[in-house]
Protein backbone atom coordinates (compact mmCIF):
# COMPACT_ATOMS: atom_id res chain seq x y z
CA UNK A 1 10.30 -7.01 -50.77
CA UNK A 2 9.77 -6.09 -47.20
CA UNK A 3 12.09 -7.49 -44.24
CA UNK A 4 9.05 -10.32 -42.78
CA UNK A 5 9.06 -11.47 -46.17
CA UNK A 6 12.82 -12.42 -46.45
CA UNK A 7 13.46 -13.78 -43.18
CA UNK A 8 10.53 -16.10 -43.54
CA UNK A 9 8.34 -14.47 -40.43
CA UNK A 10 4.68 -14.31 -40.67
CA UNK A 11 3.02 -11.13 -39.07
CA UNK A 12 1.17 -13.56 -36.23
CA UNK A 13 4.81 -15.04 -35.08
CA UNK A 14 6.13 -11.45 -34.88
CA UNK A 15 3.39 -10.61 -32.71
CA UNK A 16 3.90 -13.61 -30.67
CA UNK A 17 7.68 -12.93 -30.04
CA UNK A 18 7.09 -9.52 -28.67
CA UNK A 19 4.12 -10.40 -26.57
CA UNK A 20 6.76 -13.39 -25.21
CA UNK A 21 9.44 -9.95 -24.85
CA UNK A 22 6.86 -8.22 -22.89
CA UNK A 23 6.72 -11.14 -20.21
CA UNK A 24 10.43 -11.70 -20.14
CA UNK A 25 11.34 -8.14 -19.72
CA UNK A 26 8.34 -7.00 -17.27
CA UNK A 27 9.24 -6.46 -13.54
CA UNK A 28 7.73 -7.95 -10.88
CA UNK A 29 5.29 -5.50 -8.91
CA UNK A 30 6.70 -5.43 -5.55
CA UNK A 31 3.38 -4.95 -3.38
CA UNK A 32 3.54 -4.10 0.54
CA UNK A 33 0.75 -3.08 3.16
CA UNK A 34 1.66 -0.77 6.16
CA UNK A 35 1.85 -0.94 9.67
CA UNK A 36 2.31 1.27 12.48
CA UNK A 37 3.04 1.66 15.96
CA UNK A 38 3.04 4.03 18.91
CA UNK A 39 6.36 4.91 20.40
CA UNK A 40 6.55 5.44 24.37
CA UNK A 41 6.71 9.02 25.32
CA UNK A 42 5.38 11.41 28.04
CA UNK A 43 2.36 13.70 26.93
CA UNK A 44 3.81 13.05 23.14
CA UNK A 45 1.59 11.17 20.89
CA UNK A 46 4.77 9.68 18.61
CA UNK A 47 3.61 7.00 15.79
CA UNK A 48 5.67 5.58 13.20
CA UNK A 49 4.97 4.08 10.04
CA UNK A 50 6.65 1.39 7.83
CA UNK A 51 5.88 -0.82 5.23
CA UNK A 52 5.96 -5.01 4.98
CA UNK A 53 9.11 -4.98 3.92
CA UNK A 54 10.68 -2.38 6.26
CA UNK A 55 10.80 0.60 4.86
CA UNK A 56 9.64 3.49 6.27
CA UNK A 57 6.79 5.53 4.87
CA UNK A 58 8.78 8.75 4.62
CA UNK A 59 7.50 11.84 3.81
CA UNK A 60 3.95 10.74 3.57
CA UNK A 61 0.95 13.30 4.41
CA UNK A 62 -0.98 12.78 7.67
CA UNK A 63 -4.00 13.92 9.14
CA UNK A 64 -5.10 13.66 12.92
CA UNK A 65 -8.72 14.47 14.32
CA UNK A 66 -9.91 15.21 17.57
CA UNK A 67 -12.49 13.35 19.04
CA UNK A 68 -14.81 16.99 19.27
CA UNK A 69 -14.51 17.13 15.57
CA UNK A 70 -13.81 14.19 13.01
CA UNK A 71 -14.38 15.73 9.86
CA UNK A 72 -12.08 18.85 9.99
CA UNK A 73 -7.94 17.97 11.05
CA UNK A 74 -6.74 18.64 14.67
CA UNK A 75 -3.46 18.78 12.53
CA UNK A 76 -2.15 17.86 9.24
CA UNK A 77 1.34 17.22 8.51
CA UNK A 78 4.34 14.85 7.20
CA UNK A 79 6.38 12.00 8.53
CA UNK A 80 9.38 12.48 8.90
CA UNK A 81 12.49 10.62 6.72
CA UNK A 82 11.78 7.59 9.08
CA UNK A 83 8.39 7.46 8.81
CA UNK A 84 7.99 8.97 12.19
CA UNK A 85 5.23 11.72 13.47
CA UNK A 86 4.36 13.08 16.65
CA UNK A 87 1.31 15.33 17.56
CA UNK A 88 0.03 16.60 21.24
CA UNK A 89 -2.90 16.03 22.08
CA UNK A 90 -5.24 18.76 24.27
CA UNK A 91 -8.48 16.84 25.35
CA UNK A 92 -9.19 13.01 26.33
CA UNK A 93 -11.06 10.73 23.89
CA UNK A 94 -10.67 8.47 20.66
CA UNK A 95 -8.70 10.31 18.29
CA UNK A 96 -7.95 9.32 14.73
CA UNK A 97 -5.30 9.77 12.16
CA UNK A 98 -4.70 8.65 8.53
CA UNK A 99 -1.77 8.13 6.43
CA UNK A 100 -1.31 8.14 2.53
CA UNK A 101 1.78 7.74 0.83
CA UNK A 102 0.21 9.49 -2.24
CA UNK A 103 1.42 5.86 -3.75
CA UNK A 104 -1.90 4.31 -2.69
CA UNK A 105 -0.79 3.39 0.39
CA UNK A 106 -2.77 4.51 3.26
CA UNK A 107 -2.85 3.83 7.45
CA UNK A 108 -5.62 4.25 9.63
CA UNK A 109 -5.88 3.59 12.98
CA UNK A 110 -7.88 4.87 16.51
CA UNK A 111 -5.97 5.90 19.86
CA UNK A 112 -7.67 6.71 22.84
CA UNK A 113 -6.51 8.89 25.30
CA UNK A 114 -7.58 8.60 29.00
CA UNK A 115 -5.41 10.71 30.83
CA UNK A 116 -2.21 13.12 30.09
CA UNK A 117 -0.66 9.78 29.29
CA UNK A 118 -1.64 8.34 26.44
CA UNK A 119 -2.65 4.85 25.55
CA UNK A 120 -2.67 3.30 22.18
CA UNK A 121 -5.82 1.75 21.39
CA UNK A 122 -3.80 -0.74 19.43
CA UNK A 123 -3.00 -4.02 21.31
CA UNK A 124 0.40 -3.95 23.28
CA UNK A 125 3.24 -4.82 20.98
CA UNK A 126 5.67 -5.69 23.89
CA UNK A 127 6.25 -8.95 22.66
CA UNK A 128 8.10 -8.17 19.26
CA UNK A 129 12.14 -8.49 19.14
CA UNK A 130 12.58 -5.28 17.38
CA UNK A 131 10.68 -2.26 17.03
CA UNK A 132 9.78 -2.69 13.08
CA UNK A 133 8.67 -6.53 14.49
CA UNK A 134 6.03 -4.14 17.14
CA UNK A 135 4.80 -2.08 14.48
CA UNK A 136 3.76 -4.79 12.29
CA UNK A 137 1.69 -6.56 14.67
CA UNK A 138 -0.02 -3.39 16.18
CA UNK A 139 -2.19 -2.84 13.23
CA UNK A 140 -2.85 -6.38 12.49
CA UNK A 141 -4.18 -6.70 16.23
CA UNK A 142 -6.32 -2.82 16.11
CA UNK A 143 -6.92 -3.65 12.06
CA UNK A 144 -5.37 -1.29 10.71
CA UNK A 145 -3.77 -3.47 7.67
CA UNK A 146 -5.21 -3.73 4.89
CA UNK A 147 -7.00 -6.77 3.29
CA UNK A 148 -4.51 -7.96 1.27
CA UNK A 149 -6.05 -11.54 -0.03
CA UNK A 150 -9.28 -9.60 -2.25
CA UNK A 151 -6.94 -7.23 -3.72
CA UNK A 152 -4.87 -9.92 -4.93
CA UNK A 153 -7.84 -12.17 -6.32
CA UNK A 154 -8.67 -9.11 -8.12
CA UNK A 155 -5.58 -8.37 -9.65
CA UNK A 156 -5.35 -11.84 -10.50
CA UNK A 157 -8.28 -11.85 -12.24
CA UNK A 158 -7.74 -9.15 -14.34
CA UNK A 159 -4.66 -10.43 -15.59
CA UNK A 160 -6.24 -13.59 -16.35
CA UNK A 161 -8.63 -11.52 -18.71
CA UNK A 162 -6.46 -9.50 -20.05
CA UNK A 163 -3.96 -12.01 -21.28
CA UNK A 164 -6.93 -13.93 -22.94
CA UNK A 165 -7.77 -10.64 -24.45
CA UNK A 166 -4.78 -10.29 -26.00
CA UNK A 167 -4.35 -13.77 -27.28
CA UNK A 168 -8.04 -13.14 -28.66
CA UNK A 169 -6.76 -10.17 -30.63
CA UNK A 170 -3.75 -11.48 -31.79
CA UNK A 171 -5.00 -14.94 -33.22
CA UNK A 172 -8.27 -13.89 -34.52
CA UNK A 173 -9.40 -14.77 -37.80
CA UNK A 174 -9.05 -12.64 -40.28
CA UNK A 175 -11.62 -12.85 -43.03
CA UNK A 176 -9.67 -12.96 -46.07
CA UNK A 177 -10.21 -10.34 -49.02
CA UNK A 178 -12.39 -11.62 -52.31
């Protein structure tokens, strides 16, 4: 005698009860675009880099190019533990840089640089309280954020499939042995 047989608990039930385990137990995904600003400085190009919630992208690889030359890096390097960088750079023009977390989490943006002093191309953030408040509106004025509403349609979608996939495969009818 087997242990679903003496407590009564058909196979289908049991499956039911740990699919219902599943969706009390999961953890909600906790997802965040990312912004980022240009700090004053002289000469210094200094951006930093946060996400919605704000924490800094730390550590995260970056790549800056040149406006003579947008397919090889100017320089490549790391934020620091604040999510800051800082880069010099040697000729006037729209320069670009990229960010990625390696978590999927990536920030583009253009600056253009006029003179030894550089302007952001971004719109002026002068208006925010604090700094993290400046560096979330730069990139939604330059668009540099990402599009947050498809991704979520998406996602929703697929978890409206894939729940009626799984309720497919669990109550299916089984055709019943002669």
């Amino acid at each position: 005698m087997t242990y679903l047989n003496h407590c009564q608990i058909g196979p289908k039930a049991l499956k039911l009860m740990l699919l219902a385990c599943f969706f009390v137990l999961a953890k909600p995904a906790s997802a965040h675009s990312v912004a980022w600003n240009q700090q004053p400085s002289d000469q210094t190009i200094t951006l930093s880099f946060i996400y919605s919630d704000q924490s800094p992208m730390a550590y995260s690889q970056v790549k800056v190019f040149s406006p003579a030359d947008s397919q090889i890096e100017y320089q490549n390097a790391r934020t620091d533990r604040s999510g800051i960088f800082a880069f010099r750079p040697d000729v006037p023009g729209q320069w670009s840089f990229e960010v990625n977390d390696g978590q999927g989490h990536l920030a583009q943006g253009d600056l253009v640089i006029n003179s030894p002093e550089p302007v952001a191309a971004a719109a002026d953030s002068t208006s925010a309280d604090t700094p993290a408040e400046a560096a979330l509106e730069a990139p939604l004025a330059s668009g540099g954020a990402p599009k947050v509403g498809l991704i979520r349609v998406l996602l929703g979608l697929s978890l409206i499939l894939n729940l009626g996939l799984i309720t497919f495969k669990i109550f299916r009818r089984r055709p019943k042995p002669a």
